[in-house]
Every structure is written in C-alpha cells, then in structure tokens.
C-alpha atoms as a PDB file:
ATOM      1  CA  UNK A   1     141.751 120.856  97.935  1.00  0.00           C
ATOM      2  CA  UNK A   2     145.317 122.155  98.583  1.00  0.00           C
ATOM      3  CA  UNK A   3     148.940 120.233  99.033  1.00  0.00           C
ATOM      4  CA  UNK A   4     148.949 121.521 102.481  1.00  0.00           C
ATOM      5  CA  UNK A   5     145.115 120.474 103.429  1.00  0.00           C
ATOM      6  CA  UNK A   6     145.374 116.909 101.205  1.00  0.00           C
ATOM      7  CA  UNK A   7     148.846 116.269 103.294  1.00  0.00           C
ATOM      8  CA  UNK A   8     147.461 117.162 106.395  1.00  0.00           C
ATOM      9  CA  UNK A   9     144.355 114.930 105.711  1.00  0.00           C
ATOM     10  CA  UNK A  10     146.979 112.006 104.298  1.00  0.00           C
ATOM     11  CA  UNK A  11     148.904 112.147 108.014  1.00  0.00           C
ATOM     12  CA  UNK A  12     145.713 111.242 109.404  1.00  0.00           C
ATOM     13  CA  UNK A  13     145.559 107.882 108.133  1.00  0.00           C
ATOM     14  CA  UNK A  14     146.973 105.327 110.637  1.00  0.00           C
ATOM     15  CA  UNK A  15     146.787 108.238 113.675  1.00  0.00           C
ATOM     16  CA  UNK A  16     145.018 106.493 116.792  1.00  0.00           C
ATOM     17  CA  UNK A  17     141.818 108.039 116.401  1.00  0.00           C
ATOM     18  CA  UNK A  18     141.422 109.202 120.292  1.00  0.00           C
ATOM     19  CA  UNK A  19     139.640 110.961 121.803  1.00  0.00           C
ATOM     20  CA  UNK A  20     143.148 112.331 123.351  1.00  0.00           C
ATOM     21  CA  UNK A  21     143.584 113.876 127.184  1.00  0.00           C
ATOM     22  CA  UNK A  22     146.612 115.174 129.072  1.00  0.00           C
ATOM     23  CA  UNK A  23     147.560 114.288 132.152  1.00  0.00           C
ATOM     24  CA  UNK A  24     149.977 115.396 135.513  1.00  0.00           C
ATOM     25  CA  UNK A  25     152.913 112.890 134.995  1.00  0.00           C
ATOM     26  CA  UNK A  26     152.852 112.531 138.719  1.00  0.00           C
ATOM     27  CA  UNK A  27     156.351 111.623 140.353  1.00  0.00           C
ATOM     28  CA  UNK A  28     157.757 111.395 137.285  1.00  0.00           C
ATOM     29  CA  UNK A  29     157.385 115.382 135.826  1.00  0.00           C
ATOM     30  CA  UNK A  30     155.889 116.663 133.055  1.00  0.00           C
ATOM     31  CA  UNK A  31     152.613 115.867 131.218  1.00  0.00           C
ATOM     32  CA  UNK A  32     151.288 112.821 129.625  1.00  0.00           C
ATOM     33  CA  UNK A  33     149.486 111.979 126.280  1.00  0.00           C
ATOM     34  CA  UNK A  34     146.931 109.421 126.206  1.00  0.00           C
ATOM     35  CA  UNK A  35     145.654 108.388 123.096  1.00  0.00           C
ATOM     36  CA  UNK A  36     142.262 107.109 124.293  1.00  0.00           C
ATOM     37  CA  UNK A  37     140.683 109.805 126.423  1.00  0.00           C
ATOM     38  CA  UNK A  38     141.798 108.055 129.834  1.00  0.00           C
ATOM     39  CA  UNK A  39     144.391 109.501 131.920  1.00  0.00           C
ATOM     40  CA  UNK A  40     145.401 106.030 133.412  1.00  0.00           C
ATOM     41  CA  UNK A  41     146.036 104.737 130.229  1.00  0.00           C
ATOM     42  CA  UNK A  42     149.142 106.831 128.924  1.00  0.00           C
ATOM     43  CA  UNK A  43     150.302 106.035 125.541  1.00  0.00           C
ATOM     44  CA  UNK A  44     152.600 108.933 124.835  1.00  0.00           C
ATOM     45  CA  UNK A  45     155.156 110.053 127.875  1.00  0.00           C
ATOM     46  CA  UNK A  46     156.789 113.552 127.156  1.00  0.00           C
ATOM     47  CA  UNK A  47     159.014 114.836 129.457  1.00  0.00           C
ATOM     48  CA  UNK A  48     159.474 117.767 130.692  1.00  0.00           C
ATOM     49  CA  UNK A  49     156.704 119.307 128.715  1.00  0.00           C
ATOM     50  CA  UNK A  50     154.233 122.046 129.547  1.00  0.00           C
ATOM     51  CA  UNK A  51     151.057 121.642 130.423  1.00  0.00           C
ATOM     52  CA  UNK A  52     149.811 123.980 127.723  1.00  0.00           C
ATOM     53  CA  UNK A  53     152.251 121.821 125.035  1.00  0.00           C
ATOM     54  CA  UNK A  54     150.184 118.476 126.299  1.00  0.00           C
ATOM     55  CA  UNK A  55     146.318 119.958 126.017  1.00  0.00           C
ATOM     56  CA  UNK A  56     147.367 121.338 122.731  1.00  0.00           C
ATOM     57  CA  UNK A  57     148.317 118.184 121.143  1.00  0.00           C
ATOM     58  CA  UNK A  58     145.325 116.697 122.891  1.00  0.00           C
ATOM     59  CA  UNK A  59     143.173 118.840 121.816  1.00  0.00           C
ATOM     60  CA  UNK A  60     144.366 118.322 118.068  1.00  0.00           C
ATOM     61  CA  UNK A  61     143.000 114.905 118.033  1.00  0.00           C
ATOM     62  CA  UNK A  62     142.342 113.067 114.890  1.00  0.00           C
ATOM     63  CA  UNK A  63     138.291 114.070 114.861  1.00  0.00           C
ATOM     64  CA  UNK A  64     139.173 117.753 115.431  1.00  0.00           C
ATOM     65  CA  UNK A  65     142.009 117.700 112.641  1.00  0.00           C
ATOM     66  CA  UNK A  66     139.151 116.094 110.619  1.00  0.00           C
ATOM     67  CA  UNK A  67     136.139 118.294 111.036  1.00  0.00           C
ATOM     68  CA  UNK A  68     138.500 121.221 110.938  1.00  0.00           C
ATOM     69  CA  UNK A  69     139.700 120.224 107.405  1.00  0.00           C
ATOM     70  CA  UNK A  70     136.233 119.043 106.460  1.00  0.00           C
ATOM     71  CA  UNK A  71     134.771 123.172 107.396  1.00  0.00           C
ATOM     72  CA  UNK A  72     138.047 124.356 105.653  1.00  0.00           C
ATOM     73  CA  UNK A  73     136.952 122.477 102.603  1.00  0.00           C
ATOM     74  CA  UNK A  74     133.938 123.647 102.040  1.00  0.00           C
ATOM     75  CA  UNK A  75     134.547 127.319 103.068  1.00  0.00           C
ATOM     76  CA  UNK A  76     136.602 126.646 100.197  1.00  0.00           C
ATOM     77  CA  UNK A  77     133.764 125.230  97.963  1.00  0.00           C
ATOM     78  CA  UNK A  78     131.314 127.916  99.339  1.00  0.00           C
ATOM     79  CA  UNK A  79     134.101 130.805  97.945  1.00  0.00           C
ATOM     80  CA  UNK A  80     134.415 129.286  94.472  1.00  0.00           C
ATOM     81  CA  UNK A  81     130.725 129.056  94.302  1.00  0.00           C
ATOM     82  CA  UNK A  82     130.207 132.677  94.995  1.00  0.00           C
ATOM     83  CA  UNK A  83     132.880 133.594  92.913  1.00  0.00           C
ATOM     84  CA  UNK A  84     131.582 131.785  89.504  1.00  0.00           C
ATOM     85  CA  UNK A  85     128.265 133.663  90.974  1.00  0.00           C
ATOM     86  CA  UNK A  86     130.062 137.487  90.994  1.00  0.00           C
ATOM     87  CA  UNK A  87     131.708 136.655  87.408  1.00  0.00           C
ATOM     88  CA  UNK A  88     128.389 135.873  86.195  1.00  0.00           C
ATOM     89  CA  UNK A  89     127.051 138.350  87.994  1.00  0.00           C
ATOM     90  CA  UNK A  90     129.092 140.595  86.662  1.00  0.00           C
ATOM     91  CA  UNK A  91     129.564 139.503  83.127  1.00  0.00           C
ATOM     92  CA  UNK A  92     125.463 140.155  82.794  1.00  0.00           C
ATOM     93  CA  UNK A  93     126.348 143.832  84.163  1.00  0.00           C
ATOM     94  CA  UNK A  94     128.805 144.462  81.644  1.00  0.00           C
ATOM     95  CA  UNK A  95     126.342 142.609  78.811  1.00  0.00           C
ATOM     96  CA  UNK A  96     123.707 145.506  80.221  1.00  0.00           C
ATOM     97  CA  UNK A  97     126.309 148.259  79.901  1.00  0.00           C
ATOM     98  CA  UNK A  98     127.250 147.549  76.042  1.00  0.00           C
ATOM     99  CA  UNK A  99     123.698 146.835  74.875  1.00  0.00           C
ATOM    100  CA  UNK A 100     123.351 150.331  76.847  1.00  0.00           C
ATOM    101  CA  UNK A 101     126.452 151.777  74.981  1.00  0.00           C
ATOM    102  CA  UNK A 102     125.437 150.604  71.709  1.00  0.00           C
ATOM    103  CA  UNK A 103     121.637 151.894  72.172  1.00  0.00           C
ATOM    104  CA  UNK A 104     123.164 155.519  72.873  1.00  0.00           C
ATOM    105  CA  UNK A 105     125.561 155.263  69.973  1.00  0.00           C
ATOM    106  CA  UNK A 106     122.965 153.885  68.121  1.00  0.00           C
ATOM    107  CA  UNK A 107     124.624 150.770  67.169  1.00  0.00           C
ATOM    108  CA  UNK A 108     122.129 147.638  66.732  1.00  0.00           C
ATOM    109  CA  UNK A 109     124.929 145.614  65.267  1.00  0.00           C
ATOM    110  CA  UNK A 110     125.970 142.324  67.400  1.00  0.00           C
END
C-alpha cells in the first residue's frame, strides 16, 4: 500500500462514520453538512458554500473513502500478480529461445 493510500486510510480513523447528506441552509444561506444522513440534524454549517462543494463532501463519506481505497488496493494486488505472471511468463519464453539458440548452434552445454 502507498504513503498517500495508508494516510488517507489513517485520516479515517476517528471520522464520524455517516452516512453524510447536504442540505439548503434555509434563512441562513449556503449548504449544510450532516454527519448522519438526516438533514435536520446538521453537524457541520458552511457558509456560503455551493451546493456542488456540500454533495461532494457528502458524498465522500467515510464508507465510500473506504471501499474506494479497499478496490484501489487490490487493483493494486491484482497488477503485481499479473506482473510476477508476465516475468514468468516471459522468463520461460526466453528459457525456450536459448535452448532454441543453443540447439541451432549446436551447443548442448548448460
């Protein structure tokens, strides 16, 4: 795992887990941020923000930062795996290619 994906996970910790929401800040401008999901319940007032700055960090919730870093993780795993495959893979096609070399030349020493 990488400094930026272990630091990422690390902020995590102590976040409030959500699910988050935005919502109108009514009279008072702006949007809000709540922390649990429910609109009525603000946690986080930001003002003046834009609408589109208060469903992105609502959408970035804890469980989405999670499973994001969790798919990121093992796309990560899957491309190491099917690189040690192509080295072997290709280690065997060079092994072919001198046995082939040294049949031709007639070399049987190894």
């Amino acid at each position: 795992m990488s400094d930026a994906l272990s630091k990422a996970r690390a902020a995590l910790a102590n976040v409030t887990p959500g699910p988050w929401g935005a919502a109108d800040g009514g009279s008072f401008g702006g949007w809000w941020i709540s922390l649990n999901g429910d609109p009525s319940n603000v946690t986080i007032a930001a003002v003046p923000i834009k609408l589109a700055d208060a469903d992105h960090i609502a959408t970035f919730d804890p469980p989405t930062v999670l499973a994001m870093l969790d798919a990121i993780e093992a796309a990560e795993g899957y491309l190491k795996l099917d690189l040690r495959r192509r080295t072997l893979d290709d280690a065997g096609r060079l092994a072919d290619a001198l046995d082939r070399v040294r049949e031709t030349i007639g070399d049987n020493d190894e």
